[in-house]
C-alpha atoms as a PDB file:
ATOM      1  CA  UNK A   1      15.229   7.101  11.000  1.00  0.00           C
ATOM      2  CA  UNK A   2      13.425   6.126   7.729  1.00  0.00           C
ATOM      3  CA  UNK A   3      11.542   3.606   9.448  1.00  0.00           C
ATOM      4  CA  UNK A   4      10.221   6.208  12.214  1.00  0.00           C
ATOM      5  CA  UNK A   5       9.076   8.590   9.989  1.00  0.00           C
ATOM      6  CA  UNK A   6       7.396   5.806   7.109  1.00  0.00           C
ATOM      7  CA  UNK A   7       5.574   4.786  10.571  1.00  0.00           C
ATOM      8  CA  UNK A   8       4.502   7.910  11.205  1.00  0.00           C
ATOM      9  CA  UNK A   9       3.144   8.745   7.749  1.00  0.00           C
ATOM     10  CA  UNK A  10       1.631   5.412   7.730  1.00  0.00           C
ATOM     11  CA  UNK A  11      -0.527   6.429  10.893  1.00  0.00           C
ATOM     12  CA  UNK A  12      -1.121   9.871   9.672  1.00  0.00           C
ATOM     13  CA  UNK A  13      -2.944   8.004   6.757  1.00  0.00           C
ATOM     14  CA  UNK A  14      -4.719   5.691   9.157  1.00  0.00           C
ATOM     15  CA  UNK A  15      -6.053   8.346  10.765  1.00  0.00           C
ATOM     16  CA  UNK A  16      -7.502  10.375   7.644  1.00  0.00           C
ATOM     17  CA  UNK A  17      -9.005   7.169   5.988  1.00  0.00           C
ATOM     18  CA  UNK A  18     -10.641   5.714   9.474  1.00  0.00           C
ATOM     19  CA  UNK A  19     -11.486   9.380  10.148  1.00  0.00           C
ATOM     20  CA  UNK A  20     -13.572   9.972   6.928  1.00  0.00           C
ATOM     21  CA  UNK A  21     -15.284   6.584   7.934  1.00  0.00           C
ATOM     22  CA  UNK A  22     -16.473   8.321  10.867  1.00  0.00           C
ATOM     23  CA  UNK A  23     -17.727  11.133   8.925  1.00  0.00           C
ATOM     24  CA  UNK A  24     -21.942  11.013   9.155  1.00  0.00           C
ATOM     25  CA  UNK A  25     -24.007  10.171   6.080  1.00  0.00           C
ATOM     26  CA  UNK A  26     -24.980  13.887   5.105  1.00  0.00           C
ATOM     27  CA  UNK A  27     -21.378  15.539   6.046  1.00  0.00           C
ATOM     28  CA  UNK A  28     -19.953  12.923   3.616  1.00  0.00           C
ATOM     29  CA  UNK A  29     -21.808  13.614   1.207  1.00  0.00           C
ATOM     30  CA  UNK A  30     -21.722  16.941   0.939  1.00  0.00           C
ATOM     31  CA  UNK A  31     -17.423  16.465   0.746  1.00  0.00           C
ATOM     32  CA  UNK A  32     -18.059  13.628  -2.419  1.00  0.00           C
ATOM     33  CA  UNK A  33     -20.408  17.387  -4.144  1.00  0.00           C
ATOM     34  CA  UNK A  34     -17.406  19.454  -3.305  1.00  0.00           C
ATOM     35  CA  UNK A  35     -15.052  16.875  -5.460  1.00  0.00           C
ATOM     36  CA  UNK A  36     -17.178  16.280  -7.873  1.00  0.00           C
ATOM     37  CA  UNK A  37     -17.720  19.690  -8.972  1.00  0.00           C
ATOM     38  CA  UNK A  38     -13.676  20.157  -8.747  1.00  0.00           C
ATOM     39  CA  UNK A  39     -13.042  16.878 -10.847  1.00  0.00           C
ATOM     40  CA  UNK A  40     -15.986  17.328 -13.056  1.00  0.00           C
ATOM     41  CA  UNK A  41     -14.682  19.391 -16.152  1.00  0.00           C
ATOM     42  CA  UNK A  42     -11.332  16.389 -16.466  1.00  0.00           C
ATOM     43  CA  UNK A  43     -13.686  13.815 -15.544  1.00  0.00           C
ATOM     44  CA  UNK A  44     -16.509  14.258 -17.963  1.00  0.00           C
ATOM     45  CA  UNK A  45     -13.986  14.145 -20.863  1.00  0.00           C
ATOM     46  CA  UNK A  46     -12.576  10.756 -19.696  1.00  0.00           C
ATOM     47  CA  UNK A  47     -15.753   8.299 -18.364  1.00  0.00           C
ATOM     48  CA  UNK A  48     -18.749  11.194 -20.368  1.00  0.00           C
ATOM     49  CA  UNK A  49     -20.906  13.680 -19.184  1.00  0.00           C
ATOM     50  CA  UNK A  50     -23.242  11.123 -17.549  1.00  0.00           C
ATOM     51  CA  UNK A  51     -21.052   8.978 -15.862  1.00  0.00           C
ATOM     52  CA  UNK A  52     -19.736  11.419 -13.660  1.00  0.00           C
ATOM     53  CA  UNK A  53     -21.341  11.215 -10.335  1.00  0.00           C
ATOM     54  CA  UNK A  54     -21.121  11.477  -6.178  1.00  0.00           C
ATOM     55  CA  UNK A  55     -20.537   7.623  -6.792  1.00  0.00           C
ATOM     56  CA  UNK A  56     -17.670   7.677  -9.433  1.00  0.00           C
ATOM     57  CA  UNK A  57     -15.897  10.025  -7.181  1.00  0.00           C
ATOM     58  CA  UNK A  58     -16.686   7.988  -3.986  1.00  0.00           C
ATOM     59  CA  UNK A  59     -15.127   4.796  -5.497  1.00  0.00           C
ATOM     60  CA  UNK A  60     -11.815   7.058  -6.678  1.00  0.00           C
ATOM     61  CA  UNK A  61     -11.408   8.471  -3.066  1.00  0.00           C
ATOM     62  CA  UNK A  62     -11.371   4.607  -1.423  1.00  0.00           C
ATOM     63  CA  UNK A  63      -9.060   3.688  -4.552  1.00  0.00           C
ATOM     64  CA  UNK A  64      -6.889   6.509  -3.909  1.00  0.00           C
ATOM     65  CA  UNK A  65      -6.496   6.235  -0.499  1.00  0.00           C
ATOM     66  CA  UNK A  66      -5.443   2.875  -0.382  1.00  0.00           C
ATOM     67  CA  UNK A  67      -3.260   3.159  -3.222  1.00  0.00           C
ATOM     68  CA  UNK A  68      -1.734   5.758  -1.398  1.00  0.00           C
ATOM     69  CA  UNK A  69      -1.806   3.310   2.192  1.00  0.00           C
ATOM     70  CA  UNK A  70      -0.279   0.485  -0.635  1.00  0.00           C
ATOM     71  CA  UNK A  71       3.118   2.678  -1.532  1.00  0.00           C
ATOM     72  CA  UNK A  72       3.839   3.502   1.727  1.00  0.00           C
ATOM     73  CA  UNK A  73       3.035   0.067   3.286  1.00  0.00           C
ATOM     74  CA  UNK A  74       5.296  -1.238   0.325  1.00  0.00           C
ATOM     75  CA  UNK A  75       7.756   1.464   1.007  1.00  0.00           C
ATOM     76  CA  UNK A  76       8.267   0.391   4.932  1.00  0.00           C
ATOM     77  CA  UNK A  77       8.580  -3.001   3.886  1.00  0.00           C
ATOM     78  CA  UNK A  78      11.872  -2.015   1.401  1.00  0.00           C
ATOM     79  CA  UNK A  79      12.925   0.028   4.217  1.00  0.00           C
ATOM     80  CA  UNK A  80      12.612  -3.382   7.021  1.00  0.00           C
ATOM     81  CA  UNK A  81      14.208  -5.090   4.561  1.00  0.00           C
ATOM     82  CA  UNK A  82      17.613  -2.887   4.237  1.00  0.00           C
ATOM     83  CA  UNK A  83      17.627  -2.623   7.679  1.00  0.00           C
ATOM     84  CA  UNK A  84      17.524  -6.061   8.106  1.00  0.00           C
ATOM     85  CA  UNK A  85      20.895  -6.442   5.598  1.00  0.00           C
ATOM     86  CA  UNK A  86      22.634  -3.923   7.149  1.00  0.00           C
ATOM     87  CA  UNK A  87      22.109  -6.132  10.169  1.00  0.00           C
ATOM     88  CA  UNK A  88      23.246  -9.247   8.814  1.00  0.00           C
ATOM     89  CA  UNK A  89      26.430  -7.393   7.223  1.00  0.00           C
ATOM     90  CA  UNK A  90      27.398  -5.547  10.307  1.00  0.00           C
ATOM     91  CA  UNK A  91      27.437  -8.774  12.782  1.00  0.00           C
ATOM     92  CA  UNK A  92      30.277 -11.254  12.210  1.00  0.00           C
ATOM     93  CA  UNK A  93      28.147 -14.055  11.861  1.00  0.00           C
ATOM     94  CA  UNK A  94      25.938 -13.726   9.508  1.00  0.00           C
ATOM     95  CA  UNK A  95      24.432 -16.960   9.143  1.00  0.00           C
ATOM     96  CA  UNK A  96      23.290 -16.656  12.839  1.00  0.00           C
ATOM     97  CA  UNK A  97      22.015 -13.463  12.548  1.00  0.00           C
ATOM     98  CA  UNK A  98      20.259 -13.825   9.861  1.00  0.00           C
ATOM     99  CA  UNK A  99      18.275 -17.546  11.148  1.00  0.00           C
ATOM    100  CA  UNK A 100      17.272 -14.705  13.502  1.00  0.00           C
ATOM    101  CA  UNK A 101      15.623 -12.654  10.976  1.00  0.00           C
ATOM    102  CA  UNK A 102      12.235 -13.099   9.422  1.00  0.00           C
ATOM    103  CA  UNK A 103      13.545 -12.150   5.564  1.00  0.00           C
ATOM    104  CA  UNK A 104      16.464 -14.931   6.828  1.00  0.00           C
ATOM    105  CA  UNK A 105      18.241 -16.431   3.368  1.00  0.00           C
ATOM    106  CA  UNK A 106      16.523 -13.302   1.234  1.00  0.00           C
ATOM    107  CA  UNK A 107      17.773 -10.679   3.147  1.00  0.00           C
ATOM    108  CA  UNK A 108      21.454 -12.028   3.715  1.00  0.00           C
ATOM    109  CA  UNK A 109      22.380 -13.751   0.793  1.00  0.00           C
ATOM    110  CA  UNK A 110      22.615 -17.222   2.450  1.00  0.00           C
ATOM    111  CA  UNK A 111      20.026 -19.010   0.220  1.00  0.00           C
ATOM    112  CA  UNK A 112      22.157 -21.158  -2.078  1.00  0.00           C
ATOM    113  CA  UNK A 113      19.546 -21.702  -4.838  1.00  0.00           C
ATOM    114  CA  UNK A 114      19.049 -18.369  -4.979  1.00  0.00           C
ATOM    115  CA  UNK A 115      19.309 -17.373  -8.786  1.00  0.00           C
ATOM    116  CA  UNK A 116      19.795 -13.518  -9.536  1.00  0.00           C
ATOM    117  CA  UNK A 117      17.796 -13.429 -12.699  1.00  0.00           C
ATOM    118  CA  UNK A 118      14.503 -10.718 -12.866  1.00  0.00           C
ATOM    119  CA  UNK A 119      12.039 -13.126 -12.897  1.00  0.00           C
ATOM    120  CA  UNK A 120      13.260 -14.307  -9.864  1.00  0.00           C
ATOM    121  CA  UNK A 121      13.841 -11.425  -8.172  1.00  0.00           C
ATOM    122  CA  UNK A 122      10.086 -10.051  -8.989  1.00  0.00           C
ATOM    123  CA  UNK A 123       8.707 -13.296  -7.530  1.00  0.00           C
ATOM    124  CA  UNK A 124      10.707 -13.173  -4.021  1.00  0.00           C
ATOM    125  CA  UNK A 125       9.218  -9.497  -3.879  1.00  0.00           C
ATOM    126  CA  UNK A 126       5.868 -10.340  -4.840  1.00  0.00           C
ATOM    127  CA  UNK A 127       5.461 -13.125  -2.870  1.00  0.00           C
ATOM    128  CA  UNK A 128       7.309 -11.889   0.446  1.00  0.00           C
ATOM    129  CA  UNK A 129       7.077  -7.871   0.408  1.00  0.00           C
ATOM    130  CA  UNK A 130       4.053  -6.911  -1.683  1.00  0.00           C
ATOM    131  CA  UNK A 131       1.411  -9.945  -0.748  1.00  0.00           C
ATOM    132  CA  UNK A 132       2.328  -8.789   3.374  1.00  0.00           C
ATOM    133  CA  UNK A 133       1.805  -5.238   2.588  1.00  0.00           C
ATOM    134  CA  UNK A 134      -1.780  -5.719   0.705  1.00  0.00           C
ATOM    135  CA  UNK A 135      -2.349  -8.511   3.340  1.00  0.00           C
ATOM    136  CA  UNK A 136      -1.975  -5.660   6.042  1.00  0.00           C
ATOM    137  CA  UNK A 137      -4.251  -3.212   3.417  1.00  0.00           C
ATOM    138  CA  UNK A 138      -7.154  -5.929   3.696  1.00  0.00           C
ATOM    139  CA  UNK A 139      -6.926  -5.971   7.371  1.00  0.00           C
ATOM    140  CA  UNK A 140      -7.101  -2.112   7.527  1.00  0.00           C
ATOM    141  CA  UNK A 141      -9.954  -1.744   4.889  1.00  0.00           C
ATOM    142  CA  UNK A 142     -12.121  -4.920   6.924  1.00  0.00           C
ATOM    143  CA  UNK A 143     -11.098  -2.475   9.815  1.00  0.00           C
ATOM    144  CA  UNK A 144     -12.902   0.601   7.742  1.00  0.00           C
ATOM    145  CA  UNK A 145     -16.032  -0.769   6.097  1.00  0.00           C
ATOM    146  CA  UNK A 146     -16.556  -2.113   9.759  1.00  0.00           C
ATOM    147  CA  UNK A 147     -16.126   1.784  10.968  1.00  0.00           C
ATOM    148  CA  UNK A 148     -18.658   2.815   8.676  1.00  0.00           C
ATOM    149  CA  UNK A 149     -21.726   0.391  10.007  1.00  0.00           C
ATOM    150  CA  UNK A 150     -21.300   2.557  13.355  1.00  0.00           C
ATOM    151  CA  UNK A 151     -21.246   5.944  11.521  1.00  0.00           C
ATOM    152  CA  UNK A 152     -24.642   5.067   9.820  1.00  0.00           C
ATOM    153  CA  UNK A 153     -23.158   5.223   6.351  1.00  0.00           C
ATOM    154  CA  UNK A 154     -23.053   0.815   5.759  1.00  0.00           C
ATOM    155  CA  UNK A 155     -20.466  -1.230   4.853  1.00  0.00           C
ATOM    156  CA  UNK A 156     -20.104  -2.520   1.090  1.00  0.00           C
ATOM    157  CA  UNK A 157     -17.595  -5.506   0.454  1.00  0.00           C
ATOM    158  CA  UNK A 158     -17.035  -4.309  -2.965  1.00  0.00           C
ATOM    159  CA  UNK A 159     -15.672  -1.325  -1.216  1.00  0.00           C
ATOM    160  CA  UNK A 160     -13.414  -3.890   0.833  1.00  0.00           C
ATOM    161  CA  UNK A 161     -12.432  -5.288  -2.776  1.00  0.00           C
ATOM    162  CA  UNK A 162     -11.939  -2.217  -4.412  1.00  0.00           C
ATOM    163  CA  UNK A 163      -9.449  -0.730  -1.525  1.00  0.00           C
ATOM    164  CA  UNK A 164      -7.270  -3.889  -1.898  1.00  0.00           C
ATOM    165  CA  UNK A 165      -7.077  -3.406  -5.570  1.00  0.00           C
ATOM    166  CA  UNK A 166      -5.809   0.462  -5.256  1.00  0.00           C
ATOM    167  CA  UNK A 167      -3.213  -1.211  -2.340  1.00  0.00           C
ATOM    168  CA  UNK A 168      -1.912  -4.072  -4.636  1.00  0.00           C
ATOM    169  CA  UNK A 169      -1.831  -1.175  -7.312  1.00  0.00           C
ATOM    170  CA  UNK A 170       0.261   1.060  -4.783  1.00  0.00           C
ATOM    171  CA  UNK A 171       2.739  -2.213  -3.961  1.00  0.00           C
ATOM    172  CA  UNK A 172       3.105  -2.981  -7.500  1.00  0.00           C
ATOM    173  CA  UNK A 173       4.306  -0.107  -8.384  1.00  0.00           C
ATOM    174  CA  UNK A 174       6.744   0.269  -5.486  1.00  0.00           C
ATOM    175  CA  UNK A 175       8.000  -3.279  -6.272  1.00  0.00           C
ATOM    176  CA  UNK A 176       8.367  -2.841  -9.941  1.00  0.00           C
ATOM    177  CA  UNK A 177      10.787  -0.059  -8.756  1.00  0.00           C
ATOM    178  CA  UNK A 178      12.409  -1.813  -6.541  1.00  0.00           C
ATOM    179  CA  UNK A 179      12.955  -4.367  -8.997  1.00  0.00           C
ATOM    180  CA  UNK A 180      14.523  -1.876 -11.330  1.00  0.00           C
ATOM    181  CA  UNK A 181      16.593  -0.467  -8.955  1.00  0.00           C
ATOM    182  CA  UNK A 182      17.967  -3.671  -7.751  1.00  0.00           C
ATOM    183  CA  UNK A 183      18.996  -4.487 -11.328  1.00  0.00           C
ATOM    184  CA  UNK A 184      20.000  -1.101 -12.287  1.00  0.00           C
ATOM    185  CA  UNK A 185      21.883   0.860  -9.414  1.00  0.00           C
ATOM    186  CA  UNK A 186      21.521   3.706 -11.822  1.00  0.00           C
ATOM    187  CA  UNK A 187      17.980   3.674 -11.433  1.00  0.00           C
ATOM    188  CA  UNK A 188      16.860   6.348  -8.256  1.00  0.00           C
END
């Protein structure tokens, strides 16, 4: 049921940041003067009067977004995973079951090296979980910028860049907690 409804969520946000992409040049514009004049008075304070412009709070709306896109992209991923260990402990044969799987010795135990320690534990989840989620964040960004060359608005690459780096923001954070929580039951 988690699954279903992080999928859903996940398109909803598809939709809203592929649907701004389709937004025209003036209407877009006129939605980055509406934020800026809400964000203005907090943002002024933090970056200065002068630095605060349709730009600034074009750049924060891609990072946003795909930090947003990052969690729950992150946040399926945990949710694949424990479905995939509830698999492998429900079926007699684990070992089978879990060759089967694509998270195979991680997500059953069955990996003999396999040390318990933080570091360790941070690395399988970094290199598995969190690089597949921003991997599937790049793909969906390409996806956007490309959007935007038929709405009349141009693509940027830096925009490309920038929405990975809100993502792999979004997945560390997700991972970090799940790291915590893995060590620390406690820890909700």
């Amino acid at each position: 049921m988690k699954r279903k409804i992080i999928t859903i969520i996940i398109f909803l946000t598809l939709a809203f940041i592929w649907g701004h992409s389709m937004v025209p040049r003036p209407a877009s514009a006129d939605e980055s003067g509406f934020f800026l004049k809400i964000f203005y008075p907090v943002l002024s304070v933090i970056v200065g009067r002068d630095r605060v412009t349709n730009h600034l709070i074009r750049k924060m709306a891609h990072f946003t977004e795909y930090f947003i896109l990052g969690t729950e992209l992150r946040l399926y991923q945990n949710v694949r995973f424990s479905d995939t260990v509830a698999a492998c402990t429900t079926i007699s044969d684990t070992a089978e079951a879990c060759t089967a799987t694509s998270d195979a010795g991680a997500a059953c135990g069955t990996d003999p090296e396999r040390s318990e320690s933080l570091i360790n534990r941070f690395s399988r989840l970094l290199h598995g979980r969190m690089l597949t989620s921003v991997r599937y964040a790049f793909y969906i960004a390409f996806i956007d910028e490309t959007i935007q060359i038929f709405s009349g608005r141009g693509s940027q690459i830096a925009d490309v860049w920038l929405d990975v780096f809100g993502a792999c923001c979004g997945t560390a954070i997700i991972s970090l907690l799940s790291v915590c929580k893995s060590v620390n039951p406690m820890v909700e």
